[in-house]
Protein backbone atom coordinates (compact mmCIF):
# COMPACT_ATOMS: atom_id res chain seq x y z
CA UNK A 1 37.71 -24.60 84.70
CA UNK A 2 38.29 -22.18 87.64
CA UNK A 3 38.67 -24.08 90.71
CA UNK A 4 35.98 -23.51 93.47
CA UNK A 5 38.95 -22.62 96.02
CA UNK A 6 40.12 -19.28 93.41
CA UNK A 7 36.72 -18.58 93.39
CA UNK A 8 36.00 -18.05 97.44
CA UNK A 9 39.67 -16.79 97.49
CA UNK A 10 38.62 -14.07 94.43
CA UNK A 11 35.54 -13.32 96.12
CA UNK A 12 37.30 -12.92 99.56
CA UNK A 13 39.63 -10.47 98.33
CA UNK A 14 37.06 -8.28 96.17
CA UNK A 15 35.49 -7.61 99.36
CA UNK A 16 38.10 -6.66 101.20
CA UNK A 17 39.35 -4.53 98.56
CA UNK A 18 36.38 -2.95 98.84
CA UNK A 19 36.36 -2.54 102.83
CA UNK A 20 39.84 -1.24 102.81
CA UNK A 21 38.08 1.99 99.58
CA UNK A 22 35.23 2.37 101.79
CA UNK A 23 37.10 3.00 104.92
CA UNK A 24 40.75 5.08 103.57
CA UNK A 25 40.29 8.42 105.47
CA UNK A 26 40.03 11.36 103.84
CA UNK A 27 43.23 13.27 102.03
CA UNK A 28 42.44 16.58 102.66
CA UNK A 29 41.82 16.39 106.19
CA UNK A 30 45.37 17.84 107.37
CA UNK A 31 46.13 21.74 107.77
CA UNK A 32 49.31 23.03 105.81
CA UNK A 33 50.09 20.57 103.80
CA UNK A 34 52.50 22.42 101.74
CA UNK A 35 54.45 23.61 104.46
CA UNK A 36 57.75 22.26 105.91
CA UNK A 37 59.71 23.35 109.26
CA UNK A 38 62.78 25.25 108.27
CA UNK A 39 62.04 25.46 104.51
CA UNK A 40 58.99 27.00 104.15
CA UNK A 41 58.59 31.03 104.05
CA UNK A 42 55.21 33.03 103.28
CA UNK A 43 55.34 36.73 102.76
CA UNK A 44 52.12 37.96 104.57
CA UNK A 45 50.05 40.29 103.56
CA UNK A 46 49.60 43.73 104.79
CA UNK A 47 47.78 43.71 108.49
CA UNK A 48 44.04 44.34 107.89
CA UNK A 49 43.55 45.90 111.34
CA UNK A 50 39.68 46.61 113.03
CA UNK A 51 38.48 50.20 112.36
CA UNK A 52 35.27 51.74 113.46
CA UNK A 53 31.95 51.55 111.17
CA UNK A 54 29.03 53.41 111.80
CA UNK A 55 26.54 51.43 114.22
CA UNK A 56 29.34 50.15 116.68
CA UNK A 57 29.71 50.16 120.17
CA UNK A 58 32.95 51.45 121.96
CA UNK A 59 33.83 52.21 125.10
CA UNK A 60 35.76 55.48 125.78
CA UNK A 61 37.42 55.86 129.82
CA UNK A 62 39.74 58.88 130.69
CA UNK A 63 41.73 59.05 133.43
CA UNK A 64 44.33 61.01 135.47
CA UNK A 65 45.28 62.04 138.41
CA UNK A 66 42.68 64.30 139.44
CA UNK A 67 39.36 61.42 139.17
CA UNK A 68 37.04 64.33 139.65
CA UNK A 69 38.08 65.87 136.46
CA UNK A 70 38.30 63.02 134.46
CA UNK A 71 34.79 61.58 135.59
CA UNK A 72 32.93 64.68 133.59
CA UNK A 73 34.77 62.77 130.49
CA UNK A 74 33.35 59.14 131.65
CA UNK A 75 30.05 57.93 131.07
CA UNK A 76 27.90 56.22 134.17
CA UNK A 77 27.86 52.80 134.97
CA UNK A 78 24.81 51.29 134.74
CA UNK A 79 23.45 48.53 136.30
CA UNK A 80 23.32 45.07 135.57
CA UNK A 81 21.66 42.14 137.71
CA UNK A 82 23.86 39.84 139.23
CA UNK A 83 24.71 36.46 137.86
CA UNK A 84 23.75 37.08 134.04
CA UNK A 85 26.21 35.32 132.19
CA UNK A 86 27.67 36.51 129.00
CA UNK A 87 28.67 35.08 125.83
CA UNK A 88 30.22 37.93 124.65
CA UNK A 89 33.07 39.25 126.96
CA UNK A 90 32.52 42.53 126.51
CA UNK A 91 35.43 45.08 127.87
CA UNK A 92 34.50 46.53 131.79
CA UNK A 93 31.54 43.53 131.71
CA UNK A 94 32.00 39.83 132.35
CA UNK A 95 28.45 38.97 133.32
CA UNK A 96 29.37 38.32 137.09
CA UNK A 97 29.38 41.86 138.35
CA UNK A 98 26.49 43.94 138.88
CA UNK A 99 27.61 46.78 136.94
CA UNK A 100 28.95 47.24 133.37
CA UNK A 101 30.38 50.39 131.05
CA UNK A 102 28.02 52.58 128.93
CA UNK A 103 28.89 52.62 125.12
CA UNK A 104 29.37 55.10 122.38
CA UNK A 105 27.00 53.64 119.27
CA UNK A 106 28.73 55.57 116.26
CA UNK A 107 26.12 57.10 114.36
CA UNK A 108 25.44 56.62 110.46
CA UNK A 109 27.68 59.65 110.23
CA UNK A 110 30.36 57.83 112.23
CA UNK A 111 30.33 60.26 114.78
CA UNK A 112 30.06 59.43 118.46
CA UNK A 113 28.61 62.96 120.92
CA UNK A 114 31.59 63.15 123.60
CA UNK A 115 31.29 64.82 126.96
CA UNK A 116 32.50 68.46 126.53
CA UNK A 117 34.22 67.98 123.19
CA UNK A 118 31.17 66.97 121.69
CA UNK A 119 30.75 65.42 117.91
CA UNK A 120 33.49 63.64 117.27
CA UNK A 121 34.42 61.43 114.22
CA UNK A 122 35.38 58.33 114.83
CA UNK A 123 34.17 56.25 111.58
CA UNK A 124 37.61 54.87 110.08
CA UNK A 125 39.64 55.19 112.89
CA UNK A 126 41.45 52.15 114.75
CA UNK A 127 41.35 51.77 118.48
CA UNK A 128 44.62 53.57 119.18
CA UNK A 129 43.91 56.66 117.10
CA UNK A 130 40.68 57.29 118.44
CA UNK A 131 42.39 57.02 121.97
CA UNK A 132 44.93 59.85 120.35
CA UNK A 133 42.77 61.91 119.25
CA UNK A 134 40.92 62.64 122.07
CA UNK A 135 44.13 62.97 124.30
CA UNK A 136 45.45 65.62 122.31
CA UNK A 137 41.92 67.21 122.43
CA UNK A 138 41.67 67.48 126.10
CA UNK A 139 45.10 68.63 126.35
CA UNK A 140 44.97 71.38 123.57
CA UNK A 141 42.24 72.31 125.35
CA UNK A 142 43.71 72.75 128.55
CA UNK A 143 40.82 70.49 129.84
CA UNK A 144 42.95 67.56 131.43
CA UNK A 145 46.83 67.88 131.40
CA UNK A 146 47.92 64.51 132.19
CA UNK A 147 44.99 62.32 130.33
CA UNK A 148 45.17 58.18 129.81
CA UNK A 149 42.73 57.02 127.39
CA UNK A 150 41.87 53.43 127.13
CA UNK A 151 39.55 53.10 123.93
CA UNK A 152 37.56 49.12 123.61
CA UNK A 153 35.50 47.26 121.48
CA UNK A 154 32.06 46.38 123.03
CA UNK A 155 29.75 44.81 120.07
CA UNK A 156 32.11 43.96 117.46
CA UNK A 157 31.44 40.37 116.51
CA UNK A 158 32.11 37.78 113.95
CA UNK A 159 30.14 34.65 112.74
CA UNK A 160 31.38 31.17 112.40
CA UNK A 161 28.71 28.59 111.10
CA UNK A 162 28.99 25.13 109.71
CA UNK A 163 31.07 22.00 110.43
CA UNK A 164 32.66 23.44 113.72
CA UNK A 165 32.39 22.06 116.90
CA UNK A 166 31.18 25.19 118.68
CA UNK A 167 28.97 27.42 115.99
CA UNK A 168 27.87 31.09 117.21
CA UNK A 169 29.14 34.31 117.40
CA UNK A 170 32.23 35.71 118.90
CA UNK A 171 33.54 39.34 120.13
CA UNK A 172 36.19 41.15 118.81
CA UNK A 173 38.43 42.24 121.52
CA UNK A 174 41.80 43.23 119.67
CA UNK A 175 43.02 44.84 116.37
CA UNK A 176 43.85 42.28 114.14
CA UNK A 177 41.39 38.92 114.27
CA UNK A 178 42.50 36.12 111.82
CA UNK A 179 40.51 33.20 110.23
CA UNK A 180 42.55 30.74 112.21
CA UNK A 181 41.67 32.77 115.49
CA UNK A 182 38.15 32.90 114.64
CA UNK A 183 38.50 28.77 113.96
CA UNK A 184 40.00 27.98 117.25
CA UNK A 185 37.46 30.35 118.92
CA UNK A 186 34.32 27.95 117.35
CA UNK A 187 36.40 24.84 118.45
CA UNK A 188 38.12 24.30 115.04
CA UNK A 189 35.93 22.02 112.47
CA UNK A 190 34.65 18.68 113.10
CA UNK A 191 35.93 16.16 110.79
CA UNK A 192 32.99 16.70 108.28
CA UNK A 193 34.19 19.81 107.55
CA UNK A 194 35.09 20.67 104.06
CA UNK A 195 38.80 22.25 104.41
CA UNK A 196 39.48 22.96 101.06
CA UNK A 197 36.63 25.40 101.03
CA UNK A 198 35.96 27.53 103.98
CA UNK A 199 33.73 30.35 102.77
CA UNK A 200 34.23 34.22 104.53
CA UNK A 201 31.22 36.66 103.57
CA UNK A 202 31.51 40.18 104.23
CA UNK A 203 29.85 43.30 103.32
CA UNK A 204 32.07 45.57 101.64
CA UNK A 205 29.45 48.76 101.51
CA UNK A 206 26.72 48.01 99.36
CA UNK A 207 28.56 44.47 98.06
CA UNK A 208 28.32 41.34 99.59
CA UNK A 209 31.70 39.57 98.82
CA UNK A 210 32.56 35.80 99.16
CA UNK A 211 36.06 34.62 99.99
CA UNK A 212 37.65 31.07 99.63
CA UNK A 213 40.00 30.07 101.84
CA UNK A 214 41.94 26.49 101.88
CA UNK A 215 43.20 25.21 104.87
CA UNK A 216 45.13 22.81 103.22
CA UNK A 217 47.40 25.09 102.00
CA UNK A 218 49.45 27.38 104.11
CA UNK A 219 50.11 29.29 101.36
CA UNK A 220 46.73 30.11 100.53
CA UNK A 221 45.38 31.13 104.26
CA UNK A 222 48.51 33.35 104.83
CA UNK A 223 48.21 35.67 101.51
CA UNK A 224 44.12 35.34 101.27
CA UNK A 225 42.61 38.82 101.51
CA UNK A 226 40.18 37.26 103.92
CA UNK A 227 43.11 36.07 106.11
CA UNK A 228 42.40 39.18 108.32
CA UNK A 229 38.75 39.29 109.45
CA UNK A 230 36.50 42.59 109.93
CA UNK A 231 33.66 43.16 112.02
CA UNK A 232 30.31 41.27 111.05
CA UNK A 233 32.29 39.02 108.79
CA UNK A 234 30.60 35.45 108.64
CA UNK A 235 32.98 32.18 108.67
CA UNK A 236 31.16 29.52 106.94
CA UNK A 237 32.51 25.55 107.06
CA UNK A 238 30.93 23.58 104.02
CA UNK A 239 29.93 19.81 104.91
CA UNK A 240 32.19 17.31 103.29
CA UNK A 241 31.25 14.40 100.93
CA UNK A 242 30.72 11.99 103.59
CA UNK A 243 28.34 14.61 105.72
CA UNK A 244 26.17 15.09 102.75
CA UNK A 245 26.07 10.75 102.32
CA UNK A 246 25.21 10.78 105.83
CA UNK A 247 22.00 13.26 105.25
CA UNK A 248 20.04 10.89 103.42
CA UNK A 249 17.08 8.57 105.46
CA UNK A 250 20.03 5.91 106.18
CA UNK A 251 22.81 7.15 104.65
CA UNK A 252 22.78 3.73 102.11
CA UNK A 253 23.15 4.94 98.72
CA UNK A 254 25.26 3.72 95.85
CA UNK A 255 28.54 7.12 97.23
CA UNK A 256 28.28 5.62 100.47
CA UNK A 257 30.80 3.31 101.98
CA UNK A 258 28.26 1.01 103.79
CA UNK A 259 26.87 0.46 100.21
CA UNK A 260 29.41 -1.25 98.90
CA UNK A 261 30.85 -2.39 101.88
CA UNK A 262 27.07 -4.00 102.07
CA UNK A 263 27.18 -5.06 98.49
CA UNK A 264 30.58 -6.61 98.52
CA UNK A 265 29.67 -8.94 101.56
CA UNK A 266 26.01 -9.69 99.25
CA UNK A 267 28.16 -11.08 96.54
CA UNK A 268 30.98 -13.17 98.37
CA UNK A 269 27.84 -14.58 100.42
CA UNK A 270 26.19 -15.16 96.68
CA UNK A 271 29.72 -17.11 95.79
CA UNK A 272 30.22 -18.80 98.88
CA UNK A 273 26.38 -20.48 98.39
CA UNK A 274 26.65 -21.19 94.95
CA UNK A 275 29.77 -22.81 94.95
CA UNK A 276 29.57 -24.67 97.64
């Protein structure tokens, strides 16, 4: 006959047992996990750099020395009222001056209408070869012999939604934008967020492609073909197990840890009255 001390003792130790399930942390909750200082090397893949799409917004400034010439090849400033704040940093515009930089919108023919050298297309082109472009234009053209051209980003914005501590949307403001940039730009994920699966969508003309990205895996971030992000691309964190438990009315069913954490201390209270 089982003694009534091996039963409280059996009863004690089920429930912590359980308790000690219920409450082990997570295993995929650490980044690059199969990387190792000194051992570990990734070939990465070709640089996926920002070019221009029809509907965005750039900013175009020449200069030289002669700022009379050059201002027939700048657009206005217009005015802004004083103390809007900004989420987006846009380039000549931080929300705290009164004035900001007019914008070339590239048209659906990815052409932009420039002062004196008029239609220009622009629709493929990175940053610095736009900037080209138009230098050797002006000085072909024997318009402005000594031309600097500073070519920006003004609207170009990615998406990051989910498990992230700061959700919203975030501007572009260099060439190459990763999915680890666009992370620590949202505040990296909270730790509901599912790391194994972190989703980029993108719209690749007429298709709307899905990427999966681990974050577990260094490997897998650094050779993804999402790894490089483009304009408009949206960075989606997928809840983990224990967010979904939690979105029930009281997060008590028969997944959750406080079930059985809750049903454990049920039976050793059962024992404990029976026996005694």
């Amino acid at each position: 006959m089982i003694h009534l001390r091996q039963l409280r003792t059996f009863f004690a130790i089920a429930a912590l047992s359980l308790m000690i399930v219920g409450c082990k942390a997570p295993e995929n909750v650490v980044y690059f996990q199969d990387l190792r200082p000194g051992e570990s090397e990734i070939i990465l893949p070709a640089p996926l750099e920002i070019t221009v799409r029809p509907e965005d917004k750039i900013s175009i400034l020449v200069n030289s020395r002669d700022p009379q010439l050059t201002d027939l090849f700048n657009l206005p400033y217009v005015s802004r009222q004083l103390g809007v704040s900004s989420r987006y940093n846009y380039s000549g515009y931080n929300g705290s001056t009164s004035q900001g930089i007019s914008g070339y919108t590239v048209d659906a023919n990815g052409d932009i209408d420039f002062p004196v050298l008029g239609k220009i297309h622009v629709a493929g082109m990175r940053r610095e070869e736009i900037a080209t472009h138009i230098k050797n234009e002006l000085i072909t053209k024997n318009l402005v012999k000594d031309p600097v051209v500073t070519v920006e980003f003004m609207n170009l914005c990615i998406s990051v939604l989910g498990e992230v501590n700061t959700p919203g949307r975030f501007n572009i403001d260099r060439d190459r934008v990763t999915i680890l940039d666009a992370l620590s730009m949202a505040g990296d994920l909270t730790i509901y967020g599912k790391r194994e699966k972190v989703l980029v969508l993108r719209q690749e003309g007429d298709l709307q492609r899905v990427y999966g990205i681990n974050l577990t895996s260094g490997e897998h971030i650094y050779t993804s073909p999402a790894y490089y992000l483009q304009q408009n691309d949206v960075v989606y964190v997928e809840p983990n197990n224990v967010k979904a438990r939690q979105s029930t009315v009281n997060g008590n069913n028969v997944r959750s840890t406080s079930f059985w954490i809750s049903l454990a201390s049920l039976l050793t209270s059962i024992g404990i009255l029976i026996f005694n």
